[in-house]
PDB file of N, CA and C in Angstrom:
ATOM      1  N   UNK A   1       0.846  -1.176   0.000  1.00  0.00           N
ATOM      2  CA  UNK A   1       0.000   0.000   0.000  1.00  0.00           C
ATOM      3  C   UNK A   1       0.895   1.244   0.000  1.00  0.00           C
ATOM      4  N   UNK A   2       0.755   2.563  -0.764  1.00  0.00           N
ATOM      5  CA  UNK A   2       1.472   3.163  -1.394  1.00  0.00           C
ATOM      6  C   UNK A   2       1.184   4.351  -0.038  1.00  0.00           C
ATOM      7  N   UNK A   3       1.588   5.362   0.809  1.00  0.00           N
ATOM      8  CA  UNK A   3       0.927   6.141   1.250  1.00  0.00           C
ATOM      9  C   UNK A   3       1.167   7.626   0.189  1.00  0.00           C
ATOM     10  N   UNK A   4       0.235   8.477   0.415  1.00  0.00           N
ATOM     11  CA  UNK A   4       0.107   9.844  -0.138  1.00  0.00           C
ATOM     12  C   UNK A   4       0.803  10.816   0.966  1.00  0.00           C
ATOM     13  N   UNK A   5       1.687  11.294   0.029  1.00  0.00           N
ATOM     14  CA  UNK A   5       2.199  12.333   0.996  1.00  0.00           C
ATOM     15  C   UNK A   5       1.712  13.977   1.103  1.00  0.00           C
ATOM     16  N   UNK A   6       1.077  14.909   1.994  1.00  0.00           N
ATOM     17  CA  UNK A   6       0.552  15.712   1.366  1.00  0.00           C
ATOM     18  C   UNK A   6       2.155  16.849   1.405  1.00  0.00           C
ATOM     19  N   UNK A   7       1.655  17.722   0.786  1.00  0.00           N
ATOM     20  CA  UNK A   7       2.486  18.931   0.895  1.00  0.00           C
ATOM     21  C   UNK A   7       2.422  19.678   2.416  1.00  0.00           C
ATOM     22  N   UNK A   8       2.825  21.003   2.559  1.00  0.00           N
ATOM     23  CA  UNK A   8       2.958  21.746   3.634  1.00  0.00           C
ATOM     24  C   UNK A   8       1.987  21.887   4.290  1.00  0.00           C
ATOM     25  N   UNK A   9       1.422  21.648   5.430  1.00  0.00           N
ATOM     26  CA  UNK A   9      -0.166  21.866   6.420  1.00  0.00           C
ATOM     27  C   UNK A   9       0.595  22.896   7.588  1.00  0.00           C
ATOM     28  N   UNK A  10      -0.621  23.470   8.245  1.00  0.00           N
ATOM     29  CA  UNK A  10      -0.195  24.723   8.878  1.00  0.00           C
ATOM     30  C   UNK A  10       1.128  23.654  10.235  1.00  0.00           C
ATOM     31  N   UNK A  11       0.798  22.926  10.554  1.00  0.00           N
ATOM     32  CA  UNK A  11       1.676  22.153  11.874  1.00  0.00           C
ATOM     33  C   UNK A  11       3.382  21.969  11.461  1.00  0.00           C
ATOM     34  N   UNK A  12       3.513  22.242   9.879  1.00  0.00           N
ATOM     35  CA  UNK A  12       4.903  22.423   9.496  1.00  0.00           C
ATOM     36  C   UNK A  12       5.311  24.094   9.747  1.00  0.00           C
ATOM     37  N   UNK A  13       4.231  25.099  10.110  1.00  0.00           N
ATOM     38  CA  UNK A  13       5.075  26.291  10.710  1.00  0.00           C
ATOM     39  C   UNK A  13       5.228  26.755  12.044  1.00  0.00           C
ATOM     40  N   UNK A  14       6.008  27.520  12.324  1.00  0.00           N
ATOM     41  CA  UNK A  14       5.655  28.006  13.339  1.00  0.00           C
ATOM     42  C   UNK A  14       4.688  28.892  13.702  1.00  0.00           C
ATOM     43  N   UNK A  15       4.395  29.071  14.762  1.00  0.00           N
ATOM     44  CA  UNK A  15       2.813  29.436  14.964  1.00  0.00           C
ATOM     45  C   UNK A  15       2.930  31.242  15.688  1.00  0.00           C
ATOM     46  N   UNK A  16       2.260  31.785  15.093  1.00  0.00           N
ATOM     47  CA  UNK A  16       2.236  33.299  15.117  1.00  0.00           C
ATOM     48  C   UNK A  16       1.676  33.435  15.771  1.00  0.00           C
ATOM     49  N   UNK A  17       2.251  34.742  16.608  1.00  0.00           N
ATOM     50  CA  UNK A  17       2.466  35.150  18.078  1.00  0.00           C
ATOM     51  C   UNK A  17       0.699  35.948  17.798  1.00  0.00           C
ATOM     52  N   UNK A  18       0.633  36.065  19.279  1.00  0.00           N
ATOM     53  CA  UNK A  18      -1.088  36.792  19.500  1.00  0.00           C
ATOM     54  C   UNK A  18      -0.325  38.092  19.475  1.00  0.00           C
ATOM     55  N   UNK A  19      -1.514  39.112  19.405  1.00  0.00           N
ATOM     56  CA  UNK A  19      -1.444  40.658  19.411  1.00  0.00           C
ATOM     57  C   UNK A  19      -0.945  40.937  20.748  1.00  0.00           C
ATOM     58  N   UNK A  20      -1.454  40.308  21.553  1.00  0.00           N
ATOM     59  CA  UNK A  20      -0.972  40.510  23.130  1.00  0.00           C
ATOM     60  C   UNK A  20       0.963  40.453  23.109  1.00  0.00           C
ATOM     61  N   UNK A  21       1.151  38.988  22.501  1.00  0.00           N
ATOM     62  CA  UNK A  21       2.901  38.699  22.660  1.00  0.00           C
ATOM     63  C   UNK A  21       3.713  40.027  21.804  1.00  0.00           C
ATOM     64  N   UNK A  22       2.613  40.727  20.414  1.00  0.00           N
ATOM     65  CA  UNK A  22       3.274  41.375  19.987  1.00  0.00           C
ATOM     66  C   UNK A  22       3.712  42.736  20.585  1.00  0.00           C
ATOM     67  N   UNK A  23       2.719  42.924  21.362  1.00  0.00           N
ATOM     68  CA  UNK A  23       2.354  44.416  22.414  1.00  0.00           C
ATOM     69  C   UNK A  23       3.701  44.425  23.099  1.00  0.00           C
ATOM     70  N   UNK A  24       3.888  42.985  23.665  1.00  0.00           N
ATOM     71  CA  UNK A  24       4.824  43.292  25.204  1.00  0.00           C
ATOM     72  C   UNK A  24       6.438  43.143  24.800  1.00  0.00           C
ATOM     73  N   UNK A  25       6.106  43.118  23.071  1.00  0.00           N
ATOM     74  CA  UNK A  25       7.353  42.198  22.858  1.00  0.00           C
ATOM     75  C   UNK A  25       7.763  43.634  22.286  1.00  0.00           C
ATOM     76  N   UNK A  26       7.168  44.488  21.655  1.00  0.00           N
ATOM     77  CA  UNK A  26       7.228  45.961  21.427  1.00  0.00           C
ATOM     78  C   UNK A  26       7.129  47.013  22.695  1.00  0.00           C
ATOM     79  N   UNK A  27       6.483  47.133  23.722  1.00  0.00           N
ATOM     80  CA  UNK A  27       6.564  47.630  24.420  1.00  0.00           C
ATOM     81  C   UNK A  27       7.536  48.319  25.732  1.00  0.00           C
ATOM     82  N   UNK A  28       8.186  49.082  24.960  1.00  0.00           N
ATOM     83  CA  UNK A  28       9.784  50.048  25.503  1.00  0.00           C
ATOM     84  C   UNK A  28       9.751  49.696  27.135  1.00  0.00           C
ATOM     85  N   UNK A  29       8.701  50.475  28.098  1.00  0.00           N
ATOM     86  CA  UNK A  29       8.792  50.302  29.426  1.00  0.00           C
ATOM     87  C   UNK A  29       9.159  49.045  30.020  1.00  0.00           C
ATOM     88  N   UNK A  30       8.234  47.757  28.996  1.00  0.00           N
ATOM     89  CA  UNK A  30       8.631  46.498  29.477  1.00  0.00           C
ATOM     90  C   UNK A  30       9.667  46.166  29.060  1.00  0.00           C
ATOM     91  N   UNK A  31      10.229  46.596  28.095  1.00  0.00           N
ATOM     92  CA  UNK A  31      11.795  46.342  27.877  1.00  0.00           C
ATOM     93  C   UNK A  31      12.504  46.258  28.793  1.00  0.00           C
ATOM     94  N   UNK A  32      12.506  47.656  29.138  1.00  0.00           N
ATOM     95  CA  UNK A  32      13.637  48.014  29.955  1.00  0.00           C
ATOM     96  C   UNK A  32      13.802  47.068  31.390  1.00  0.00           C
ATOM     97  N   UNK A  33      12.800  46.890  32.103  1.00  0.00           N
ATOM     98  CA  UNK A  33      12.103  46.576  33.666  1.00  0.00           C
ATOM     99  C   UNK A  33      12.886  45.172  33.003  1.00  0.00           C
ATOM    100  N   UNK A  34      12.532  44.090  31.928  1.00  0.00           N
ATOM    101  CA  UNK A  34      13.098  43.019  31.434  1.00  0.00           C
ATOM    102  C   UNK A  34      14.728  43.099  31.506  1.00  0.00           C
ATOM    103  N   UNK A  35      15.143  44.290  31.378  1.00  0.00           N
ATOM    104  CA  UNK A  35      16.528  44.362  30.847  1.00  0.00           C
ATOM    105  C   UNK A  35      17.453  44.623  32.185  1.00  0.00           C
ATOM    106  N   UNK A  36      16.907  44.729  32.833  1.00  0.00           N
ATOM    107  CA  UNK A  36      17.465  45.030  33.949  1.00  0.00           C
ATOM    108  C   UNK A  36      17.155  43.749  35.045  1.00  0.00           C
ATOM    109  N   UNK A  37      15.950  43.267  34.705  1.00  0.00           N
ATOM    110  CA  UNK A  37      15.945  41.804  35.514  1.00  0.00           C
ATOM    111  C   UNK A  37      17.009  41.147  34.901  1.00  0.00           C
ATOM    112  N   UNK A  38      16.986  40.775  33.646  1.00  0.00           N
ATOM    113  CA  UNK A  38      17.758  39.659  32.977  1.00  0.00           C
ATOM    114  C   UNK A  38      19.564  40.230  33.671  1.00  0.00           C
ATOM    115  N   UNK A  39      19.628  41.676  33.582  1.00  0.00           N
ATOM    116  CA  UNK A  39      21.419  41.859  34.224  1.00  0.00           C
ATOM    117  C   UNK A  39      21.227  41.490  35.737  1.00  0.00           C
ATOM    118  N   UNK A  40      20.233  41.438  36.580  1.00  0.00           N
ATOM    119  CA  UNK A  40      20.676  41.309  38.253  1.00  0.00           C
ATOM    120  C   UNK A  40      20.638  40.011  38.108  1.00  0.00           C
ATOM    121  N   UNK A  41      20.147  39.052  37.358  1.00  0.00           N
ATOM    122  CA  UNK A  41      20.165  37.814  37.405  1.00  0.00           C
ATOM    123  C   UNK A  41      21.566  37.155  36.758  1.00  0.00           C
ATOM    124  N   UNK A  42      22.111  37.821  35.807  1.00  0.00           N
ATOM    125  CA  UNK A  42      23.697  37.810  35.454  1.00  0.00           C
ATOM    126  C   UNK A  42      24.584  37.966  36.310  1.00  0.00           C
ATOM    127  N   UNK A  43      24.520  39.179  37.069  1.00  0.00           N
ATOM    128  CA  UNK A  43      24.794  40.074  37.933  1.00  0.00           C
ATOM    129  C   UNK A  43      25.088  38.877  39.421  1.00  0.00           C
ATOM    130  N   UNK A  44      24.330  38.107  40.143  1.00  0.00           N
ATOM    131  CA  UNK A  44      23.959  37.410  40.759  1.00  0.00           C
ATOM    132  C   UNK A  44      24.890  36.129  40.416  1.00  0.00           C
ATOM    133  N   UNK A  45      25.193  35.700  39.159  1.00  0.00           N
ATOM    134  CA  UNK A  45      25.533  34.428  38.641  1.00  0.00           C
ATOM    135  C   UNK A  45      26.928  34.621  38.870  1.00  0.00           C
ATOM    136  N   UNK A  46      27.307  35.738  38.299  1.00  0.00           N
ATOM    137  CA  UNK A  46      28.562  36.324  38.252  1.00  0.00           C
ATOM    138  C   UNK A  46      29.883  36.529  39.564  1.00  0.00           C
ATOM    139  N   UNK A  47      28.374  37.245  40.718  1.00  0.00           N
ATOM    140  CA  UNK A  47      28.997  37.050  41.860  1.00  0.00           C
ATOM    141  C   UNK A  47      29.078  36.108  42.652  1.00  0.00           C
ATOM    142  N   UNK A  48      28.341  35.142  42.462  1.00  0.00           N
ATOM    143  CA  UNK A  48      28.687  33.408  43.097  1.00  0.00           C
ATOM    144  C   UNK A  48      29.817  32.984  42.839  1.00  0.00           C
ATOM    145  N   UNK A  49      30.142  33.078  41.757  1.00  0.00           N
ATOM    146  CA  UNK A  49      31.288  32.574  41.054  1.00  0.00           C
ATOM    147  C   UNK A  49      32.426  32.899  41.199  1.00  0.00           C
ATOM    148  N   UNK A  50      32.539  34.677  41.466  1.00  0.00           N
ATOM    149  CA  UNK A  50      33.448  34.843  42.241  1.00  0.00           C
ATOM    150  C   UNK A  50      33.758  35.073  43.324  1.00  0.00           C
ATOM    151  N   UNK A  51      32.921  34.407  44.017  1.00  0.00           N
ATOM    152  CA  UNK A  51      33.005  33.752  45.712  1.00  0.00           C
ATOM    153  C   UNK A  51      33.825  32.776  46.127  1.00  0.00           C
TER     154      UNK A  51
END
């Protein structure tokens, strides 16, 4: 028995972000508040290490 293969169906892409992910993912204030978590958490890693 031969199977049929189809072409591309949506589960071969990746799946596009909601309006919401696009908001926060654009949104400057949350940037920043992000950008500064992500360094104390570096920040933190950094100084263990050189303990």
């Amino acid at each position: 028995m031969k199977t049929i293969k189809k072409g591309y169906t949506q589960e071969h892409y990746a799946p596009m972000p909601t309006k919401t992910t696009l908001f926060w993912r654009n949104f400057i204030p949350w940037q920043i508040v992000r950008f500064f978590v992500l360094n104390l958490k570096i920040l933190k890693i950094v100084v263990k290490g050189h303990s």
